[in-house]
N, C-alpha and C. Protein backbone atom coordinates (compact mmCIF):
# COMPACT_ATOMS: atom_id res chain seq x y z
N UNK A 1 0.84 -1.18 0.00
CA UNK A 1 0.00 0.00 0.00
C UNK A 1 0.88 1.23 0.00
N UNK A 2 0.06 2.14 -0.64
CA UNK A 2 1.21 3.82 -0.36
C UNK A 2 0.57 4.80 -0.21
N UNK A 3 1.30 5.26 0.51
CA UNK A 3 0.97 6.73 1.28
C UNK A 3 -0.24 7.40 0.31
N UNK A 4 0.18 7.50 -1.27
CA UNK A 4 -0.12 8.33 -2.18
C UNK A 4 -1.59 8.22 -2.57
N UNK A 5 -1.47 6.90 -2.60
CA UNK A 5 -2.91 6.04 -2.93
C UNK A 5 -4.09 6.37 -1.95
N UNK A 6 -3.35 6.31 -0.66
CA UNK A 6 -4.62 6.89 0.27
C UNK A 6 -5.53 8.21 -0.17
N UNK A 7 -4.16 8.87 -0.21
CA UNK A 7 -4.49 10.31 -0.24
C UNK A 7 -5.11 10.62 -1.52
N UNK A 8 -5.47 10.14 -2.75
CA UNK A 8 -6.07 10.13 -4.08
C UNK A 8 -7.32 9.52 -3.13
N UNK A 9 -7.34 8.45 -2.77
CA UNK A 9 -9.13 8.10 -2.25
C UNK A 9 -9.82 8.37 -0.92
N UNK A 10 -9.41 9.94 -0.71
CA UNK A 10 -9.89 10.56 0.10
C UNK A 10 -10.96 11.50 -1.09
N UNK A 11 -12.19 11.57 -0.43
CA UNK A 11 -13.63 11.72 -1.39
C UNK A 11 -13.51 13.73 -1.40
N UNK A 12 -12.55 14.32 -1.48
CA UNK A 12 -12.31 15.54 -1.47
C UNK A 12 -13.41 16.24 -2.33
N UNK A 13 -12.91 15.58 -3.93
CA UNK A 13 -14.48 16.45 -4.63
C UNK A 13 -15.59 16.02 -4.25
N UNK A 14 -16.25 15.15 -3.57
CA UNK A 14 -17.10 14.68 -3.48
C UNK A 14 -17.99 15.74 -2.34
N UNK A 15 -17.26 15.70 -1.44
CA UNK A 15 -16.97 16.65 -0.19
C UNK A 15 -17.85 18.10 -0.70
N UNK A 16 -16.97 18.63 -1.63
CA UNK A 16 -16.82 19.84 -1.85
C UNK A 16 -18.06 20.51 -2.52
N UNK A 17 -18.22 19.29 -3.64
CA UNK A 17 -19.77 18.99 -4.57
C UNK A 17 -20.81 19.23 -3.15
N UNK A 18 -20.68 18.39 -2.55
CA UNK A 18 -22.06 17.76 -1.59
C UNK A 18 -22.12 19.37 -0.48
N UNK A 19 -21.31 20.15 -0.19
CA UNK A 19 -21.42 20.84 0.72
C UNK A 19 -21.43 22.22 -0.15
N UNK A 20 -21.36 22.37 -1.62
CA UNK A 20 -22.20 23.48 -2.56
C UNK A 20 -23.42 23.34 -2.61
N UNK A 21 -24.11 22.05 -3.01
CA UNK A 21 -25.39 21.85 -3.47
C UNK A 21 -26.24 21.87 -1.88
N UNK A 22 -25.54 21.75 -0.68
CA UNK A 22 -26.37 22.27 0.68
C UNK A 22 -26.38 23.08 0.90
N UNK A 23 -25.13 23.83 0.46
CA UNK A 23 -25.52 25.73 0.84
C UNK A 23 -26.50 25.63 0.06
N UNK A 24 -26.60 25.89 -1.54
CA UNK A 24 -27.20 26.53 -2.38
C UNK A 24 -28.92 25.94 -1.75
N UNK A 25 -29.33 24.47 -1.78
CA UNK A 25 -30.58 24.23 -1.06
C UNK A 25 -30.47 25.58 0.12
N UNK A 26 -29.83 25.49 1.42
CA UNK A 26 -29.86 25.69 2.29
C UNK A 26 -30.37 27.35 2.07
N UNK A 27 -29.52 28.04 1.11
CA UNK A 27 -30.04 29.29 0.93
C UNK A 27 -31.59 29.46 0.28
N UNK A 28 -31.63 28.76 -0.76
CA UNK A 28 -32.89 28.52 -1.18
C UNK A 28 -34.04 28.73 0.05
N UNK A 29 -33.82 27.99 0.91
CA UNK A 29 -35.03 27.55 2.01
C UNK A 29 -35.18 29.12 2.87
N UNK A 30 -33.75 29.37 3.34
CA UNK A 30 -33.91 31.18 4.21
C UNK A 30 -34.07 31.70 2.96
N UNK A 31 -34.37 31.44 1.74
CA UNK A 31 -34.76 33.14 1.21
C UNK A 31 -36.44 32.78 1.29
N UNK A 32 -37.00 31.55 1.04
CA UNK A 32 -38.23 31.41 1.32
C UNK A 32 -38.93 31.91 2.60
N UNK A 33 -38.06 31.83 3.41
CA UNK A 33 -38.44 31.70 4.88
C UNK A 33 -38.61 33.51 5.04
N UNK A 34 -37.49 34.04 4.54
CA UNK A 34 -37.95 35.62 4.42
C UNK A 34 -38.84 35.89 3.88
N UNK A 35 -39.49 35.83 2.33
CA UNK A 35 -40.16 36.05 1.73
C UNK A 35 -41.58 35.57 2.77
N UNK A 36 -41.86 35.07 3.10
CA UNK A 36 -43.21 34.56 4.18
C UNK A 36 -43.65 35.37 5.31
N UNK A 37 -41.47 35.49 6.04
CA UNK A 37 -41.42 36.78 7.07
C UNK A 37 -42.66 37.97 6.34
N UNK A 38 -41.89 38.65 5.40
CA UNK A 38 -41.77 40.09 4.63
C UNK A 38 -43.50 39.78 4.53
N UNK A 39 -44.13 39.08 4.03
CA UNK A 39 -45.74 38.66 3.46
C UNK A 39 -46.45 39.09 4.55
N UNK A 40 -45.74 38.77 6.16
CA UNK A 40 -46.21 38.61 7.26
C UNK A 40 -46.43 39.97 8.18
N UNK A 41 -45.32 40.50 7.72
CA UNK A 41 -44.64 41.83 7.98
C UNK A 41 -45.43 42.90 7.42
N UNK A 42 -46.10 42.63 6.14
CA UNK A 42 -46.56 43.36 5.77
C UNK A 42 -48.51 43.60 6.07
N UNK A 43 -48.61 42.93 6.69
CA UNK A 43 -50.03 42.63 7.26
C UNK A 43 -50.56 41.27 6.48
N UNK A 44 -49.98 40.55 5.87
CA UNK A 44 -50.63 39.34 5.15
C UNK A 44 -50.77 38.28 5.58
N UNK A 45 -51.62 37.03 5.77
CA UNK A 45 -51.86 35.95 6.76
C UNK A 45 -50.91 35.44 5.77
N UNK A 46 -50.32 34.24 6.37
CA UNK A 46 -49.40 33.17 5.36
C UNK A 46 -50.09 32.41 4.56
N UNK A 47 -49.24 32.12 3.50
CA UNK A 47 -49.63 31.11 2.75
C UNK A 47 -50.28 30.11 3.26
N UNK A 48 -51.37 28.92 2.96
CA UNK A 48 -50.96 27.69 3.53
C UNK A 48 -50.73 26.66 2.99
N UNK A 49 -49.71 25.65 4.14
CA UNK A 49 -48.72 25.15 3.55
C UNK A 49 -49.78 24.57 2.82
N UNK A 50 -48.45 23.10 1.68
CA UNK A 50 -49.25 22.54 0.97
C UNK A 50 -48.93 21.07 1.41
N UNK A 51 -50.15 20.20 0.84
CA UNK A 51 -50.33 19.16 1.94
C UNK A 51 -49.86 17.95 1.00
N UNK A 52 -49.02 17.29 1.27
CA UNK A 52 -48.64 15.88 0.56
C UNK A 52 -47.80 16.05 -0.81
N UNK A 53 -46.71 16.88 -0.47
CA UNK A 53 -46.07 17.30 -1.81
C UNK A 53 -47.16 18.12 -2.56
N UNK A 54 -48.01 18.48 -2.75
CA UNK A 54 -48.61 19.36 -3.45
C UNK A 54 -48.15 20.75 -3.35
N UNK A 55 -48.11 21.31 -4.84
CA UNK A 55 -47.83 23.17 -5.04
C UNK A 55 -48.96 23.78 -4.38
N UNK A 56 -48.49 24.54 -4.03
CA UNK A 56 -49.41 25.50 -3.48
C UNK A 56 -50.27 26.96 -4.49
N UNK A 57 -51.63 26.66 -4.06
CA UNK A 57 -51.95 27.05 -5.68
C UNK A 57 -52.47 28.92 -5.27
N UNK A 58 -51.61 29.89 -6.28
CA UNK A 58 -51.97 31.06 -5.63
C UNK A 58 -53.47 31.19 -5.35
N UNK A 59 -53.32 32.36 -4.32
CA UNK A 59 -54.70 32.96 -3.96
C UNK A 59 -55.44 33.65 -4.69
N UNK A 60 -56.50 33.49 -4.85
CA UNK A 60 -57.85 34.04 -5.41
C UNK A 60 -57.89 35.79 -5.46
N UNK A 61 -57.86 36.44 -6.12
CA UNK A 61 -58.35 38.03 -6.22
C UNK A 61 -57.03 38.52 -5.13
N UNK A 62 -57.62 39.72 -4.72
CA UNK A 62 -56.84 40.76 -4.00
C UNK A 62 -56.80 40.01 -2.54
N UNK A 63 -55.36 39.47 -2.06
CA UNK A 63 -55.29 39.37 -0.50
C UNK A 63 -55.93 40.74 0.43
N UNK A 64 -56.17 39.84 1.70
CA UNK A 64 -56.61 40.88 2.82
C UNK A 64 -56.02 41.00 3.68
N UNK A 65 -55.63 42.01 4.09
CA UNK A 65 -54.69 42.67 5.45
C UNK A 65 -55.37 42.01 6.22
N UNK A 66 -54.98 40.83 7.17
CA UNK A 66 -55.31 40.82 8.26
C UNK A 66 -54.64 40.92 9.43
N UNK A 67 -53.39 40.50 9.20
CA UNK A 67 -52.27 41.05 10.77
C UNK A 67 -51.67 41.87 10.66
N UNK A 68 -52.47 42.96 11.35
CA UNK A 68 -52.36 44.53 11.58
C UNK A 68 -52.04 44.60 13.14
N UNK A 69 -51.21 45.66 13.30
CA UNK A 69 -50.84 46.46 14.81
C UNK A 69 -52.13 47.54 14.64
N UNK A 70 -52.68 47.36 16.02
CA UNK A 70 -53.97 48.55 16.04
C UNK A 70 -52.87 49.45 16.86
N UNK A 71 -52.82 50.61 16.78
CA UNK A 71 -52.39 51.93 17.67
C UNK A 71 -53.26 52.60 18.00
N UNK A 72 -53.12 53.46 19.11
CA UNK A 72 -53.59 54.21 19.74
C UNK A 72 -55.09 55.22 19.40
N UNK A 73 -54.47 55.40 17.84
CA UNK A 73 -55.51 56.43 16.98
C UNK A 73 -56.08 56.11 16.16
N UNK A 74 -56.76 54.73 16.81
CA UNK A 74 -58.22 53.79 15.65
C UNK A 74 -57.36 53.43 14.26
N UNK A 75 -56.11 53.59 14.04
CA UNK A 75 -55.91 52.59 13.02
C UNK A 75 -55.06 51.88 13.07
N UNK A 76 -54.76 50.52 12.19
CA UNK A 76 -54.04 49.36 12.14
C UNK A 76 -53.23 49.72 11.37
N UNK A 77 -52.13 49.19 11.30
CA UNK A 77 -50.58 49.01 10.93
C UNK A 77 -49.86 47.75 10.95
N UNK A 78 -49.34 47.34 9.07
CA UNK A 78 -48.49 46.49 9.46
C UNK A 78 -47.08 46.27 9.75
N UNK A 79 -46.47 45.40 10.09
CA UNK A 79 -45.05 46.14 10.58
C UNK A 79 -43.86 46.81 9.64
N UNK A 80 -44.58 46.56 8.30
CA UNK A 80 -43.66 46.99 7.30
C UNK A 80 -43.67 49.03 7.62
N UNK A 81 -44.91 49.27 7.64
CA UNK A 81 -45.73 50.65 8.05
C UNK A 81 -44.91 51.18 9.06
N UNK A 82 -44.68 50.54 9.86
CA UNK A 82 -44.38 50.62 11.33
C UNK A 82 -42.60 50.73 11.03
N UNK A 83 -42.05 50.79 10.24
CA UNK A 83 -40.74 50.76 9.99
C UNK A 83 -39.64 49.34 10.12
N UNK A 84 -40.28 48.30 10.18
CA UNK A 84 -39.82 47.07 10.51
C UNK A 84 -39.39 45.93 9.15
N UNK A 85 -38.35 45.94 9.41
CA UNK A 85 -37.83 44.77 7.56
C UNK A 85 -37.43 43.77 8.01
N UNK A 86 -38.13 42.97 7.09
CA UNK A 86 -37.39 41.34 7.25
C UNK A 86 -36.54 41.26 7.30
N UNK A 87 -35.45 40.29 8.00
CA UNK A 87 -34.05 40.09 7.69
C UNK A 87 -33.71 38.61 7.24
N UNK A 88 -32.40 38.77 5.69
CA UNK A 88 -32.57 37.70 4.89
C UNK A 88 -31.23 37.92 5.51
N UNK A 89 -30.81 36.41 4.64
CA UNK A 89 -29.38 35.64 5.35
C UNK A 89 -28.67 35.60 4.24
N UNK A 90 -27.27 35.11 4.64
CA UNK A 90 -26.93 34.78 3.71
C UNK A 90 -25.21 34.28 3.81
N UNK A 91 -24.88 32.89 3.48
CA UNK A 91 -23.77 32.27 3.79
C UNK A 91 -22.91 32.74 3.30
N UNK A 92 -21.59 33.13 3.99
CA UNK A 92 -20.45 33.74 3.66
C UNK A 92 -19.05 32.78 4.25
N UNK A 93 -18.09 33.09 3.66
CA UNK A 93 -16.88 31.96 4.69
C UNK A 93 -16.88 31.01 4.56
N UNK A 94 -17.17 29.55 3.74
CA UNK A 94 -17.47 28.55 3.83
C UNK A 94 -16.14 28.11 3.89
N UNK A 95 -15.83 27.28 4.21
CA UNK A 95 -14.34 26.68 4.90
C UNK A 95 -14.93 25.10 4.60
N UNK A 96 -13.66 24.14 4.11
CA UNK A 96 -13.70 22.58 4.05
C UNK A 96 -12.52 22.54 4.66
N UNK A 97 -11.95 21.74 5.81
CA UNK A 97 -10.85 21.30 6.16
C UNK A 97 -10.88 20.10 6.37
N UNK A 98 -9.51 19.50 5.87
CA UNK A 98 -9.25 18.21 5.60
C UNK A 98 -8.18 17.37 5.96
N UNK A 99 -8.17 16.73 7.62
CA UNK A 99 -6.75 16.86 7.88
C UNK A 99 -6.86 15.42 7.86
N UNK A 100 -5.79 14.71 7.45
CA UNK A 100 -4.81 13.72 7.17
C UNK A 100 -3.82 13.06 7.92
N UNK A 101 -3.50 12.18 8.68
CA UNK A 101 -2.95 11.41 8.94
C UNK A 101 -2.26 9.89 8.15
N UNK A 102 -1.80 9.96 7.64
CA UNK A 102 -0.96 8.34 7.07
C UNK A 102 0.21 8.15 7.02
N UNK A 103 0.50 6.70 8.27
CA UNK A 103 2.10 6.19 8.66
C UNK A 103 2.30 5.28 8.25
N UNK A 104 3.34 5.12 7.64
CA UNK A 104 3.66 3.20 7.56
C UNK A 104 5.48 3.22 8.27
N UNK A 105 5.31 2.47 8.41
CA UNK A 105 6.29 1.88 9.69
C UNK A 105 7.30 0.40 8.94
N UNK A 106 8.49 0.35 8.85
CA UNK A 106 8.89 -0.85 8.63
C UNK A 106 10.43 -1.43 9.59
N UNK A 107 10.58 -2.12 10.10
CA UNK A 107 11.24 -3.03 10.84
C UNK A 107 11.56 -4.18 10.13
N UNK A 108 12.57 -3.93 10.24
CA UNK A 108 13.53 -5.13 10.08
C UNK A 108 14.82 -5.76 11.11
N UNK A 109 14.88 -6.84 12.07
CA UNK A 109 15.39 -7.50 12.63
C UNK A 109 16.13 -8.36 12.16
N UNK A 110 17.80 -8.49 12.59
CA UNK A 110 18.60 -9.55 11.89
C UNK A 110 19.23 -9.99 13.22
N UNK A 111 19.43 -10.80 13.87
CA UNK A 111 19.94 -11.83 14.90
C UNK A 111 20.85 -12.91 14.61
N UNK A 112 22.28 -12.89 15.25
CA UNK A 112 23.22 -13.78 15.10
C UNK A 112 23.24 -14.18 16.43
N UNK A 113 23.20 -15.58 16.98
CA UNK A 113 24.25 -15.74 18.01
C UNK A 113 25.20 -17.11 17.49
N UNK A 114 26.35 -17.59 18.47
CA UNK A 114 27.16 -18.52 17.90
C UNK A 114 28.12 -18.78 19.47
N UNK A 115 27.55 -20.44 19.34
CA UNK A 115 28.34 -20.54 20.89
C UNK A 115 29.97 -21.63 20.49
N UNK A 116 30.90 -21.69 20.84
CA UNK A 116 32.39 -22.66 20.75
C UNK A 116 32.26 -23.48 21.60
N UNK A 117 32.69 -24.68 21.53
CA UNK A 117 32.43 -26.07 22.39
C UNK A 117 34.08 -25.92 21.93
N UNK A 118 35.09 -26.10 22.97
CA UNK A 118 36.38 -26.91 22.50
C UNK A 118 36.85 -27.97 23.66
N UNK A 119 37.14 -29.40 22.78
CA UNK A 119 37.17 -30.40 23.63
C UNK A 119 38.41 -31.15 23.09
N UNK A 120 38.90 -31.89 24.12
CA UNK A 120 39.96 -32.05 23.79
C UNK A 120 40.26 -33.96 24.45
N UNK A 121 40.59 -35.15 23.77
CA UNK A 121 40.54 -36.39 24.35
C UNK A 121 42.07 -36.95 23.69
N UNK A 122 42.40 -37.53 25.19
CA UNK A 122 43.91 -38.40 24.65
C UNK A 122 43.86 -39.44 25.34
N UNK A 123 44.29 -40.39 24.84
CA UNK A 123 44.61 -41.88 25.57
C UNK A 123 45.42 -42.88 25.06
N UNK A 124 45.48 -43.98 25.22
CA UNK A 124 46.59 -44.65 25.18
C UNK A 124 46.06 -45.97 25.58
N UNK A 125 46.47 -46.85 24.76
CA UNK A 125 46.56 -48.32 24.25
C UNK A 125 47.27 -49.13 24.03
N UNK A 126 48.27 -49.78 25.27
CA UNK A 126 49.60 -50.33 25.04
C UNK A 126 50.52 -49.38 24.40
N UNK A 127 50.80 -49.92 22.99
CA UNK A 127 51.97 -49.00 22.46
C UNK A 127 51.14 -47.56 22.05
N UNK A 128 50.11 -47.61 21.69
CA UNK A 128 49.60 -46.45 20.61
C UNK A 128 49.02 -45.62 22.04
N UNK A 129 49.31 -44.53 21.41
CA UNK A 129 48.31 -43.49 22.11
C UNK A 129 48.37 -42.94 21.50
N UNK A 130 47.01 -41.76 21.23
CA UNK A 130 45.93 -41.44 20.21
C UNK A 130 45.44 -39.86 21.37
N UNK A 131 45.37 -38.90 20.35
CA UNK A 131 44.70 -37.61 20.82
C UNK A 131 43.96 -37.34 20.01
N UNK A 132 43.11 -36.20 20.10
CA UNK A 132 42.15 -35.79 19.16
C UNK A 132 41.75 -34.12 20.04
N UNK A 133 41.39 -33.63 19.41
CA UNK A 133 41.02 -32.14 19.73
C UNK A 133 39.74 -31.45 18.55
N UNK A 134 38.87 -31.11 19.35
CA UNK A 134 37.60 -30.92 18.39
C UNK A 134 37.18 -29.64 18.63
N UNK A 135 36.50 -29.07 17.84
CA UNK A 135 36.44 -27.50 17.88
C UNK A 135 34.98 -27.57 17.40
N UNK A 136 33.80 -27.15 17.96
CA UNK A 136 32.77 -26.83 17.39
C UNK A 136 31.69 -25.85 17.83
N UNK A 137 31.29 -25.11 16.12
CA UNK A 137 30.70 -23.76 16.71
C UNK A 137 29.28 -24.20 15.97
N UNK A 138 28.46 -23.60 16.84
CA UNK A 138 27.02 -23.52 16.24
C UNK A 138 26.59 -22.35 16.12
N UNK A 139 25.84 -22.00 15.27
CA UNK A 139 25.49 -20.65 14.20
C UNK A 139 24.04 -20.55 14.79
N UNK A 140 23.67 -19.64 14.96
CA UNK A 140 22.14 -19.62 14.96
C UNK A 140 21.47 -17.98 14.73
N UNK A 141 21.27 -18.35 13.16
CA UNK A 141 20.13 -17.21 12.74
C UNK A 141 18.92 -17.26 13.06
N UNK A 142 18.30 -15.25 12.86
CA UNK A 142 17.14 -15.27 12.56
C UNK A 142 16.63 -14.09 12.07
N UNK A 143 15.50 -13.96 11.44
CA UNK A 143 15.35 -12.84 10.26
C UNK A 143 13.55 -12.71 10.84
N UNK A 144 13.28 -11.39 11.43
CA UNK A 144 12.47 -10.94 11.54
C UNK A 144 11.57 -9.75 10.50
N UNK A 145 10.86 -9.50 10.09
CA UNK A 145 10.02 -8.00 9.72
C UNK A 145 8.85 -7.82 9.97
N UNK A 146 8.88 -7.06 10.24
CA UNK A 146 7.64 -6.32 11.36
C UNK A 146 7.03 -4.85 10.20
N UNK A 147 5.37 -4.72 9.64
CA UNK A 147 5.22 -4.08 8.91
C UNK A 147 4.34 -3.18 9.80
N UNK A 148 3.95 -1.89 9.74
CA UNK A 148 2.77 -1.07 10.48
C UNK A 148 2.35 -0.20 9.59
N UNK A 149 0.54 -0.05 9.77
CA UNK A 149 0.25 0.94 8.50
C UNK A 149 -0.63 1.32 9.86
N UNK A 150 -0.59 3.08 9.70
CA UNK A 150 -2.18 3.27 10.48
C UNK A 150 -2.67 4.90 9.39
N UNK A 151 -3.78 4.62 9.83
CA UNK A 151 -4.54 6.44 8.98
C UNK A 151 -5.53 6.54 9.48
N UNK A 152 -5.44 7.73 9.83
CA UNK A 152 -6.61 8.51 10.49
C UNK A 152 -6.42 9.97 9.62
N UNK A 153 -8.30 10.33 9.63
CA UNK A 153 -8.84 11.35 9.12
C UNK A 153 -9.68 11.44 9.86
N UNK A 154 -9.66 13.25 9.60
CA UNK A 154 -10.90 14.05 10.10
C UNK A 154 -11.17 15.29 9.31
N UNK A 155 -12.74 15.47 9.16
CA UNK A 155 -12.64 16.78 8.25
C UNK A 155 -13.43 17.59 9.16
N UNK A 156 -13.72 18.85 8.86
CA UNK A 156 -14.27 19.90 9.22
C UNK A 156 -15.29 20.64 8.27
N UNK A 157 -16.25 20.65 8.03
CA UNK A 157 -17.08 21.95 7.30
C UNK A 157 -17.69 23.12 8.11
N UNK A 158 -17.54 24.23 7.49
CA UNK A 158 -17.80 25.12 8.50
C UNK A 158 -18.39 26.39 7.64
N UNK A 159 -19.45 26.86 7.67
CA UNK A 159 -19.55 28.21 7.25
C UNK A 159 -20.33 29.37 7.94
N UNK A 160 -20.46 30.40 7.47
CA UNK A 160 -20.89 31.65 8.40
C UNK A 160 -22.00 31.99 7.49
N UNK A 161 -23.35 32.61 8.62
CA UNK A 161 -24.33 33.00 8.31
C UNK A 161 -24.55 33.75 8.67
N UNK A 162 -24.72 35.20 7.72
CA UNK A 162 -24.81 36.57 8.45
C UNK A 162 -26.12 37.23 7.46
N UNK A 163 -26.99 38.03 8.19
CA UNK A 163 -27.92 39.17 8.04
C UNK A 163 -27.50 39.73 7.09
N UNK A 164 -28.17 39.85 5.82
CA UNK A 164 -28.41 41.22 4.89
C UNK A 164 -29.17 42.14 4.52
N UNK A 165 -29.30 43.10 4.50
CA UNK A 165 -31.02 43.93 4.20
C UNK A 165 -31.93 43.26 3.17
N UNK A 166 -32.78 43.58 3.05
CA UNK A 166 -33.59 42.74 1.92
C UNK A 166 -33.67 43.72 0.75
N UNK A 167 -33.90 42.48 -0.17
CA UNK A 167 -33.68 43.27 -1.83
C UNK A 167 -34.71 44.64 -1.94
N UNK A 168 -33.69 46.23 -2.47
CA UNK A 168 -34.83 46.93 -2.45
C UNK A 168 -35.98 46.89 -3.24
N UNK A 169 -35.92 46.31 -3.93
CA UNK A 169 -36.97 46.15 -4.78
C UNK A 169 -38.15 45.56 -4.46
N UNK A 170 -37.64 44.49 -3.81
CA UNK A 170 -38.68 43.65 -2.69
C UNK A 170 -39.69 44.79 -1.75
N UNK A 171 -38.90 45.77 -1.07
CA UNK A 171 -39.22 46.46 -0.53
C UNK A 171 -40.44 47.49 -0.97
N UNK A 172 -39.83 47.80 -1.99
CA UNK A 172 -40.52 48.59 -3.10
C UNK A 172 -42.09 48.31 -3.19
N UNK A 173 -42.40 46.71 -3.52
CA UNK A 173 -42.97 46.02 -4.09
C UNK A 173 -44.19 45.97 -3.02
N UNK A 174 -43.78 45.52 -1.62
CA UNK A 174 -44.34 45.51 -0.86
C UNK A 174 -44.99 46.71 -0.18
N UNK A 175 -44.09 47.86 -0.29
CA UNK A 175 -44.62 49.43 -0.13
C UNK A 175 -46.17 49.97 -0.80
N UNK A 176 -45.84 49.34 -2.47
CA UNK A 176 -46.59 49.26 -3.35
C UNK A 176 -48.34 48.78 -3.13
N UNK A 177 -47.76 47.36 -2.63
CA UNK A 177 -49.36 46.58 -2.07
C UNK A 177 -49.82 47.35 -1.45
N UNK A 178 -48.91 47.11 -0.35
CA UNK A 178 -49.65 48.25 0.75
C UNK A 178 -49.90 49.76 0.48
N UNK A 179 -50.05 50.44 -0.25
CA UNK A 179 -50.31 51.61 -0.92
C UNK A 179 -51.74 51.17 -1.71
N UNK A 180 -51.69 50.02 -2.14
CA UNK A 180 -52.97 49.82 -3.19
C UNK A 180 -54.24 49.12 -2.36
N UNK A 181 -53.97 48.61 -1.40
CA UNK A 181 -54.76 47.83 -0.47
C UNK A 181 -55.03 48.96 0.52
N UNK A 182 -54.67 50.04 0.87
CA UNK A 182 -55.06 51.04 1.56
C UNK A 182 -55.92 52.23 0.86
N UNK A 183 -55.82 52.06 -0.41
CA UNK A 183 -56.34 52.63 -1.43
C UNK A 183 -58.03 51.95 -1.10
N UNK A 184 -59.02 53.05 -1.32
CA UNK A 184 -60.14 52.75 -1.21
C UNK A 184 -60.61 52.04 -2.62
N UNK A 185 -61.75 50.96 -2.52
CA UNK A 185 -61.80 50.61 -3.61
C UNK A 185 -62.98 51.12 -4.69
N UNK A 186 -62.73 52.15 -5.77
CA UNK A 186 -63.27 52.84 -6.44
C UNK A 186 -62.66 54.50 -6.73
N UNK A 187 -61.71 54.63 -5.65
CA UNK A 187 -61.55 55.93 -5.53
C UNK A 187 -60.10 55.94 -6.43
């Protein structure tokens, strides 16, 4: 195995793919979630949801102000009126960190020992006598290897979610309703 190989099948793009396509959902969902705010904000009851995967099918004719602030001087106000703006989000900083660990380890052991025996015999047989002297060593190998692999990973995703004003136009738009819905009808 090698070091190199690990590090190629670490799922990096995969990573990187999968944690774009969640921001981008993820933003998707807070800009909805404002847009409902802002609807709400502006004196409008919410949508309602839709039931079993079903679209939600627009509303019929001219919506009706109904969540209004009453004040003091017999009239209602919605909070858009009242000086109050939705606040939309929006991911900034996104950070992938990807830290890595991979060791391999190799050992190799070589072992000699070697012990001398020296012996030595003489004797004698009437006329003959006879010696001898012997010398002997014994060898003893051994051949060890010892292999170690270890890897450890850990990643990190991380990003920042901060407040932006809402689109002016949005603003605009909503100024607008509410200008035409306060508008008497005929006049």
């Amino acid at each position: 195995m090698s070091v190199g190989t690990d590090l190629l099948n670490a799922p990096f793009p995969e990573m990187v793919k999968t944690l774009g396509v969640g921001i981008a959902e993820a933003q998707f969902e807070l800009d909805l979630v404002s847009m409902k705010i802002a609807r709400m904000m502006a004196g409008y009851a919410p949508d309602p949801e839709p039931e079993d995967g079903a679209t939600a099918s627009p509303p019929s004719g001219t919506p009706q102000r109904t969540m209004l602030v009453p004040l003091g001087d017999g009239n209602s106000y919605s909070l858009l009126e009242l000086g109050f703006t939705p606040t939309f989000y929006q991911f900034v900083d996104t950070m992938i960190e990807l830290k890595m660990s991979i060791s391999m380890s190799r050992e190799t052991n070589f072992a000699r020992s070697s012990s001398t025996v020296n012996a030595s015999v003489k004797g004698s047989v009437g006329f003959f006598s006879a010696s001898a002297k012997m010398r002997v060593s014994s060898v003893s190998a051994s051949y060890s290897a010892k292999y170690q692999y270890s890897a450890e990973g850990s990643s990190l995703m991380r990003t920042k979610l901060v407040p932006v004003p809402a689109p002016a136009i949005l603003e605009e738009r909503i100024r607008a309703m509410i200008a035409a819905s306060a508008t008497p009808a005929g006049g």
